[in-house]
Protein backbone atom coordinates (compact mmCIF):
# COMPACT_ATOMS: atom_id res chain seq x y z
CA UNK A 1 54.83 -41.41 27.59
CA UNK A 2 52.31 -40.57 30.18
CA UNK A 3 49.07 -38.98 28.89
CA UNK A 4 46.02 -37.66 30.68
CA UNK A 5 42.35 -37.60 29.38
CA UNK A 6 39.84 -35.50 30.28
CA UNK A 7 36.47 -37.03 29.38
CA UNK A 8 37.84 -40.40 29.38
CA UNK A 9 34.63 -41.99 29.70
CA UNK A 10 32.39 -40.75 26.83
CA UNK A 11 32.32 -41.42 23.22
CA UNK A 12 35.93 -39.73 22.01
CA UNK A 13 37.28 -40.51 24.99
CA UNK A 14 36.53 -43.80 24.63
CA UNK A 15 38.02 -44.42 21.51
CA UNK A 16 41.38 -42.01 22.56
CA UNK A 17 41.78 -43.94 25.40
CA UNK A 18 41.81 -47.64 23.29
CA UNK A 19 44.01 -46.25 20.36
CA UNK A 20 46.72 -44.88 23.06
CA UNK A 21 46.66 -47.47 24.63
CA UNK A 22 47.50 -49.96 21.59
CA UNK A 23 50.43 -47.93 21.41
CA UNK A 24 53.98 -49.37 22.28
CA UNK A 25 55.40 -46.28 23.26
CA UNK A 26 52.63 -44.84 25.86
CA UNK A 27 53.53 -46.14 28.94
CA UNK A 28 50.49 -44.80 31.22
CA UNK A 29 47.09 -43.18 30.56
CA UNK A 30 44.94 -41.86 32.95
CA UNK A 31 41.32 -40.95 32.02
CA UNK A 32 39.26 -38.21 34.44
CA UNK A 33 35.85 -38.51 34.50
CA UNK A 34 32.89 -36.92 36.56
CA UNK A 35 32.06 -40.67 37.60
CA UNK A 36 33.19 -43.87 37.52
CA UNK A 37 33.62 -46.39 35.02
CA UNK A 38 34.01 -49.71 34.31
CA UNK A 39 37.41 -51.67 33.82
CA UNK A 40 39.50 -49.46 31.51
CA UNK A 41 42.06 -50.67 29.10
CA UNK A 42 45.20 -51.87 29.00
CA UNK A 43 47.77 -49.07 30.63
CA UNK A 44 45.20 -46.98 31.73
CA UNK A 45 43.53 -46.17 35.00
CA UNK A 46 40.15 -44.28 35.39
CA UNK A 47 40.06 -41.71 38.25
CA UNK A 48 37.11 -39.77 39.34
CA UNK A 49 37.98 -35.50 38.93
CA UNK A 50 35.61 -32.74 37.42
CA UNK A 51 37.05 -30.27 35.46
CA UNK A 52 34.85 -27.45 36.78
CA UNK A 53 35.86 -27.67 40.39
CA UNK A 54 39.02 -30.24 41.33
CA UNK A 55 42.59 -29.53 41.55
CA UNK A 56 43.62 -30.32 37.94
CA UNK A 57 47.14 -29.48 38.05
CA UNK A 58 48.26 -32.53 40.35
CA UNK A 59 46.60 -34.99 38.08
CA UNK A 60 48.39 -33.07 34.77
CA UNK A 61 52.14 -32.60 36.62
CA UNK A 62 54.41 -34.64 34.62
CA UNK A 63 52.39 -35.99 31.59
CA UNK A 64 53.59 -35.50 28.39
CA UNK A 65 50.09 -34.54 26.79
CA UNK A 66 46.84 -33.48 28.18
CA UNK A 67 43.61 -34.52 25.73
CA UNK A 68 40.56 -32.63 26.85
CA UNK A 69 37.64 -33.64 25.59
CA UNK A 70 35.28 -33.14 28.84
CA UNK A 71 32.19 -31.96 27.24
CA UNK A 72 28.41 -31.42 28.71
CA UNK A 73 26.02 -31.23 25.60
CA UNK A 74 22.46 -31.09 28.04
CA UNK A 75 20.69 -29.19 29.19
CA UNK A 76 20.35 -27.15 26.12
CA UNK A 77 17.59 -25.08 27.66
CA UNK A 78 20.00 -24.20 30.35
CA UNK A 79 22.99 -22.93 28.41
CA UNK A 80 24.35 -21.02 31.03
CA UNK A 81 25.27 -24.65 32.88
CA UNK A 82 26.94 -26.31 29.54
CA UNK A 83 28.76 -22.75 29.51
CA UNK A 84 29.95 -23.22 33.35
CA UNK A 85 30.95 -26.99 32.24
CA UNK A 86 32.18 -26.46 29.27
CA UNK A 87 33.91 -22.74 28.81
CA UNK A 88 34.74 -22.41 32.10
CA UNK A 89 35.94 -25.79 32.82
CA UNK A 90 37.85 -25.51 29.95
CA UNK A 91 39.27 -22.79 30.72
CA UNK A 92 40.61 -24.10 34.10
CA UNK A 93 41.93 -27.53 31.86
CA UNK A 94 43.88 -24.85 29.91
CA UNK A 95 45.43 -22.88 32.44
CA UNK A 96 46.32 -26.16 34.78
CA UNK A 97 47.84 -27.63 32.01
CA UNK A 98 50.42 -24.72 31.93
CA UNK A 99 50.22 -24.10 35.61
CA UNK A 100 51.71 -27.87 34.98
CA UNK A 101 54.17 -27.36 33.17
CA UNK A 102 52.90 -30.16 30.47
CA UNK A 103 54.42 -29.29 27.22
CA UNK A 104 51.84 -30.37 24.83
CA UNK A 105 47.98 -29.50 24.92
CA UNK A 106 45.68 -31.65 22.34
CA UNK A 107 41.92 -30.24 22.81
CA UNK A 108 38.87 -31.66 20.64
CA UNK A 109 37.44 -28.68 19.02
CA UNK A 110 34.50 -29.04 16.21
CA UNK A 111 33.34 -28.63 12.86
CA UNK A 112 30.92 -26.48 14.92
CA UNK A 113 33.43 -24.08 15.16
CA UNK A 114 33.57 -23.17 11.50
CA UNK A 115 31.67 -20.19 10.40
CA UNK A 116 28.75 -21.17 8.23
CA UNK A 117 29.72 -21.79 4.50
CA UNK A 118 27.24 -21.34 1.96
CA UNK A 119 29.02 -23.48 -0.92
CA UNK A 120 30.05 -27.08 -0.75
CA UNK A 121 33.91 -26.00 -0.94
CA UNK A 122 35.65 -27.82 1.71
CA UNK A 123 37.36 -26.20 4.23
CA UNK A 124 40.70 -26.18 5.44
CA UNK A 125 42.03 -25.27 9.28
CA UNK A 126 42.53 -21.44 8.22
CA UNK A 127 38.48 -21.00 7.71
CA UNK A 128 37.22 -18.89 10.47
CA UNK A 129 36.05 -20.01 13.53
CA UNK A 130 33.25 -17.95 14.71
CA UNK A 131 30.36 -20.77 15.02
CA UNK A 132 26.80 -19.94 14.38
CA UNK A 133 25.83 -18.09 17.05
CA UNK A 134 21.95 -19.43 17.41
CA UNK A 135 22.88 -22.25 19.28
CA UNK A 136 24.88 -22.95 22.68
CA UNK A 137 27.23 -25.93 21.21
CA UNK A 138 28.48 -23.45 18.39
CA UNK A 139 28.88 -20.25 20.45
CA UNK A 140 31.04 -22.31 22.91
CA UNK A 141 33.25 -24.24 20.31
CA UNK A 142 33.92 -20.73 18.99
CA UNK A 143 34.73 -19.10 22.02
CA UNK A 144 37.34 -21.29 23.35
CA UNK A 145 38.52 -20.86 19.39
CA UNK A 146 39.12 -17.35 20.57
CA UNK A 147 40.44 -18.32 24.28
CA UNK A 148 43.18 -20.63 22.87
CA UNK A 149 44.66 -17.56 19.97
CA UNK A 150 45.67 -15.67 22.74
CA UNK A 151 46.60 -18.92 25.13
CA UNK A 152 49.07 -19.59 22.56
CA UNK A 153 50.76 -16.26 22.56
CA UNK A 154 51.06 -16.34 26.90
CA UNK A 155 52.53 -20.14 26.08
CA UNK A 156 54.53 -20.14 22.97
CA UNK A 157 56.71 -22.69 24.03
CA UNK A 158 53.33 -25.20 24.77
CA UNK A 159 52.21 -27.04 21.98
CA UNK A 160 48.65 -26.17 21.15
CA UNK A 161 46.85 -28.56 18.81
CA UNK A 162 43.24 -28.28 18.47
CA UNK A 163 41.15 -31.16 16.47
CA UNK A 164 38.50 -29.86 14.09
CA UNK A 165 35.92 -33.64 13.57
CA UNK A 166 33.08 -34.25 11.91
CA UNK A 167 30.54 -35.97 13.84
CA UNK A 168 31.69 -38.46 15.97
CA UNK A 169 30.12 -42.32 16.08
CA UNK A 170 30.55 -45.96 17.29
CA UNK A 171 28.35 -48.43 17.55
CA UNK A 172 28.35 -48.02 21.72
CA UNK A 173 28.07 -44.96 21.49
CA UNK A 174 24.55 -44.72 19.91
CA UNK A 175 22.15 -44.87 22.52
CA UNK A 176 23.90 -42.04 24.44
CA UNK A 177 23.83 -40.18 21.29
CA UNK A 178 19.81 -40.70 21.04
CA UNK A 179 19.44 -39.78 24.32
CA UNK A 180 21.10 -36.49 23.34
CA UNK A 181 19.27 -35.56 20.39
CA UNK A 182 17.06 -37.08 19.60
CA UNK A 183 15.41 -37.92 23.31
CA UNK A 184 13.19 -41.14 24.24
CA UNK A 185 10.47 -41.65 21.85
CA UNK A 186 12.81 -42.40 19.04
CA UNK A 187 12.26 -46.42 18.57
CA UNK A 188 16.02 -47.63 17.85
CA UNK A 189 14.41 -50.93 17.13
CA UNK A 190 12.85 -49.50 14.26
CA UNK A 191 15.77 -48.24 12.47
CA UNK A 192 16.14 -50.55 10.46
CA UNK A 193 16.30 -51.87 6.36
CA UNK A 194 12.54 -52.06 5.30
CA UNK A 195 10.98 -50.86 8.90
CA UNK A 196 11.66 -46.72 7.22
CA UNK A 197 9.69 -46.90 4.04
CA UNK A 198 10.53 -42.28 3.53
CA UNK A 199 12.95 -39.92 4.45
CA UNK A 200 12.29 -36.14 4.22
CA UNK A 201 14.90 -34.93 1.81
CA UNK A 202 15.58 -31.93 3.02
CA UNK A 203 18.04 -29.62 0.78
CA UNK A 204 21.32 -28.83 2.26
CA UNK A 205 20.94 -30.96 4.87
CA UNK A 206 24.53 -32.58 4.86
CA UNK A 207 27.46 -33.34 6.86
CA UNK A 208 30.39 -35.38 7.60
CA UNK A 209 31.45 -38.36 9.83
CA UNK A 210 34.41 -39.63 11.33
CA UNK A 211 34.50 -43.25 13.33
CA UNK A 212 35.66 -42.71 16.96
CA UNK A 213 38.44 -45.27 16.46
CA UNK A 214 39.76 -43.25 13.67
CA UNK A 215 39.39 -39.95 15.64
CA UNK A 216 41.17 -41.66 18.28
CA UNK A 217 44.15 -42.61 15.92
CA UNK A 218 44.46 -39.17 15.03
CA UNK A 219 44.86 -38.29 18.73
CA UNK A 220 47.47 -40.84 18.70
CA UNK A 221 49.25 -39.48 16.52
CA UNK A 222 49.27 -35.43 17.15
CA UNK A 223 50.50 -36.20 20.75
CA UNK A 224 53.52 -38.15 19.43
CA UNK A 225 54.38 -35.84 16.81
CA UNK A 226 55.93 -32.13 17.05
CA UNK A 227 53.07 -30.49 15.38
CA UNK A 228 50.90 -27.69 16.37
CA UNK A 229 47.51 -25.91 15.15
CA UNK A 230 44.50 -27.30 13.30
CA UNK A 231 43.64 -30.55 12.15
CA UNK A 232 40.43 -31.09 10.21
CA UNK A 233 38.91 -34.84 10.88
CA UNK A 234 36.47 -36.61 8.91
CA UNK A 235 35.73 -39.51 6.69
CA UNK A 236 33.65 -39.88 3.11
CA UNK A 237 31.67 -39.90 1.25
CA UNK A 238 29.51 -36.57 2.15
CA UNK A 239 26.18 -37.87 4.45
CA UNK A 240 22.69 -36.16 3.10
CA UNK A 241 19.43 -37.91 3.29
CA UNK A 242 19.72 -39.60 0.13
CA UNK A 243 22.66 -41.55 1.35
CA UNK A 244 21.03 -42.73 4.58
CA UNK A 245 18.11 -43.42 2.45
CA UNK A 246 20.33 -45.56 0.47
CA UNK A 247 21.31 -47.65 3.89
CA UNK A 248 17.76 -48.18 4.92
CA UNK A 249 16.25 -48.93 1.95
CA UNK A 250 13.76 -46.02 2.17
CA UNK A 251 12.60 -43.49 -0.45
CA UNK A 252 13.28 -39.61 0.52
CA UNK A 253 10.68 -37.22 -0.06
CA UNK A 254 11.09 -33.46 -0.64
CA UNK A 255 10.87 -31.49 2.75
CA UNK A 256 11.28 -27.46 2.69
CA UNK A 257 13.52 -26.60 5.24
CA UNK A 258 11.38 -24.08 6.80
CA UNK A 259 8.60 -27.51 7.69
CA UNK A 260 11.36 -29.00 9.23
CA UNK A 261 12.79 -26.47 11.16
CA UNK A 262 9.14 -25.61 12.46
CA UNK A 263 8.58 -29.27 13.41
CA UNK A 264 11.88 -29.36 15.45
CA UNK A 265 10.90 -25.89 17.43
CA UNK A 266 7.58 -27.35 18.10
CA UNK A 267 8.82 -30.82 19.60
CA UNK A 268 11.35 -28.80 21.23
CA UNK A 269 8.60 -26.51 22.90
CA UNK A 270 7.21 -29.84 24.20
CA UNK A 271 10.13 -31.15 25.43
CA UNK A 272 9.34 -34.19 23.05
CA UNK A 273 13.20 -33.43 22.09
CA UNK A 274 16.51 -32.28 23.63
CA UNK A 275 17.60 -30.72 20.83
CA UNK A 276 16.76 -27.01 19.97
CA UNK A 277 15.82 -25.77 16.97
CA UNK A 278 19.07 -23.38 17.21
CA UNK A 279 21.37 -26.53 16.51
CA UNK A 280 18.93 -27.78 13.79
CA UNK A 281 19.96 -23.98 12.51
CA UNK A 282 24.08 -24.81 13.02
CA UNK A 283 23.87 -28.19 11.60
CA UNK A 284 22.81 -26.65 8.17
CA UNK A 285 25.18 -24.15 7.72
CA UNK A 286 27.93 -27.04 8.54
CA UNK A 287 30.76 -26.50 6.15
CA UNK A 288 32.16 -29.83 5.02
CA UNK A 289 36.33 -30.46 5.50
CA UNK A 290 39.17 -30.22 3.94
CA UNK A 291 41.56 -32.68 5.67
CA UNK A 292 44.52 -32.54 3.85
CA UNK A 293 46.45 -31.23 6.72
CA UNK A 294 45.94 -34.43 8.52
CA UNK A 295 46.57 -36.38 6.03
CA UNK A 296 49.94 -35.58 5.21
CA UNK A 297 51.12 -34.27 8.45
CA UNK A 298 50.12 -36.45 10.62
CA UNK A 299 50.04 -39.91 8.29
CA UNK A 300 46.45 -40.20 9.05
CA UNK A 301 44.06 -42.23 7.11
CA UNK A 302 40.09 -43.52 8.31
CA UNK A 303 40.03 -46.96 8.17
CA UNK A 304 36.31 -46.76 8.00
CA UNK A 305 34.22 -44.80 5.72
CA UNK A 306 30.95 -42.90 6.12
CA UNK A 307 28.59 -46.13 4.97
CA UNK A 308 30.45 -48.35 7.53
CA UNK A 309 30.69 -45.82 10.45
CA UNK A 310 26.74 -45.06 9.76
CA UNK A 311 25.77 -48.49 9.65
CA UNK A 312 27.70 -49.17 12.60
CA UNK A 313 25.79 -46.48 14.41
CA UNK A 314 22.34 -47.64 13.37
CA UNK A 315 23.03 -51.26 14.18
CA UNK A 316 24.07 -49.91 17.62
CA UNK A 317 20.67 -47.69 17.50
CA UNK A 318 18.52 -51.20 16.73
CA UNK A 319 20.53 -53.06 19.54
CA UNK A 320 20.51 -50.22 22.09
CA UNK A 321 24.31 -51.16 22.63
CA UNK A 322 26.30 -49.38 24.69
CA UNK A 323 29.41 -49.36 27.04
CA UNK A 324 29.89 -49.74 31.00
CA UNK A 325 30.80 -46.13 31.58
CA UNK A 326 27.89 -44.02 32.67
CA UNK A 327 27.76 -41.49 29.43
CA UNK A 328 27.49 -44.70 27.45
CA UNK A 329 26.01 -46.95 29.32
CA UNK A 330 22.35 -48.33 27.53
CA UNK A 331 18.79 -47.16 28.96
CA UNK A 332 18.44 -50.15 31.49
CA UNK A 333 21.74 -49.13 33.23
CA UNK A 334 20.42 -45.27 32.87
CA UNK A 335 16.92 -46.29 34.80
CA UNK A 336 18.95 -47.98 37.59
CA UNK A 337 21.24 -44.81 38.09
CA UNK A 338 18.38 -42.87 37.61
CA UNK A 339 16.24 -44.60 40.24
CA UNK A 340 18.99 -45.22 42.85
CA UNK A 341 20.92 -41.69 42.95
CA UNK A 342 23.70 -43.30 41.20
CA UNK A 343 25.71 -41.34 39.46
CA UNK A 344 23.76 -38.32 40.24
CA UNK A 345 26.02 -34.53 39.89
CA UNK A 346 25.46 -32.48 43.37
């Protein structure tokens, strides 16, 4: 099997990219990516393409699968340039792909996607998928929600799968992930068993993880099986402030939601934080996941649970690990590029 990854370089692809290529029967991978990387694994080559302006259709002519999970979460206070990355360069993976004649299509979709829930019924893949439309993440996982229904009925003979996670961490993958959200004056050094004596417990804050290494197994498996549709992906137990409480050692203290929301919009008005206030809004109207479907359609199973895939991301938060492709690569490596032009978008 030859299969081709778009994103190939962050934290999914990452993880896709290692679990296909531990597989016997996948002859070749080849990861895109805006910029280069470092060695990549075993039966897989990185090559440099962006999905908003190169030819796509010679790099997806004669793969078996196509994985897209190209994704630009910042600049959230520019959302009409994650929409350009990420609708529209979608949009131009989807229609290649066909253009391509590739006969199976495997795109990372979100929890995001869901419409809010208000109970803590999980979901399963027939929830609607209309986001939360406060924030630019949501609106965008939703929309290409929409885009693919009626891709599917122009392609019926193209298998369409579309992966529903939870969120998504490994421990290289953590100081990327701080830089994203949580911006620079988050100490990762600090994060750490005794170092946090309180946690604001805020209620209804909660949500679900998934390891990238199990995320990538799943990949593994919908592109060697005939399946189409949704998949729902996550891990247990359910992750609320009392449970990452429990992992630091820290006592949580009562926080309305309202003091929290008001603290994020005012750090975000100081650009003391990249993320808005809008996905603070998403993130608690998260419903959790149902994933069944998974389960006993594709044979999946996490091998890690939440404690051990949020440990594993906090130990990576203390160590500022990361990885020697430039969305993961740690802050030292980010100052260089920074300060030299390297890696720089045009």
């Amino acid at each position: 099997m030859r299969i081709v990854v778009t994103g190939a370089t962050g934290n999914i692809g990452t993880g896709v990219v290692r679990a296909l290529s531990a597989d016997p029967q996948v002859e070749t991978i080849v990861g895109l990516a805006r910029r280069t990387a470092g060695r990549p694994p075993e039966k897989a080559e990185y090559v440099r393409a962006d999905v908003e302006r190169d030819d796509l259709v010679a790099h997806f002519r004669g793969a078996d699968a196509v994985v897209h999970l190209a994704w630009l979460f910042q600049p959230t206070r520019r959302p009409e340039r994650t929409w350009r990355a990420n609708v529209l360069g979608s949009l131009r993976v989807f229609d290649a792909v066909a253009a391509a004649g590739v006969p199976k299509l495997v795109y990372s979709s979100s929890v995001g996607a869901y419409s809010p829930r208000e109970d803590d019924e999980p979901v399963t893949e027939d929830w609607p998928t209309h986001g939360w439309p406060g924030a630019a993440y949501t609106r965008e996982k939703s929309y290409l929600e929409r885009y693919l229904d009626a891709f599917e009925h122009r392609h019926p003979k193209l298998d369409v799968v579309r992966l529903r996670p939870g969120f998504v961490f490994q421990r290289s993958a953590a100081t990327e992930q701080r830089r994203l959200f949580a911006g620079p004056f988050l100490p990762g050094s600090l994060v750490r068993p005794g170092l946090v004596p309180l946690l604001p417990d805020v209620p209804g804050l909660r949500f679900q993880v998934v390891h990238t290494a199990d995320l990538g197994d799943a990949v593994r498996r919908v592109v060697k099986r005939p399946v189409r549709g949704a998949f729902n992906i996550a891990t247990g137990p359910v992750v609320d402030p009392r449970f990452v409480a429990g992992l630091l050692g820290a006592r949580t203290v009562p926080v309305p939601v309202a003091a929290v929301r008001a603290a994020v919009a005012a750090a975000w008005r100081l650009h003391a934080v990249p993320a808005s206030p809008g996905l603070f809004d998403a993130v608690m109207r998260l419903p959790l996941l149902d994933t069944t479907r998974a389960e006993s359609e594709l044979g999946w199973q996490p091998r890690h649970d939440a404690a051990s895939t949020v440990r594993e991301f906090l130990a990576g938060l203390r160590a500022g690990a990361g990885a020697d492709t430039a969305p993961l690569a740690p802050d030292r490596h980010r100052l260089h590029e920074i300060s030299t032009g390297i890696g720089r978008r045009p």
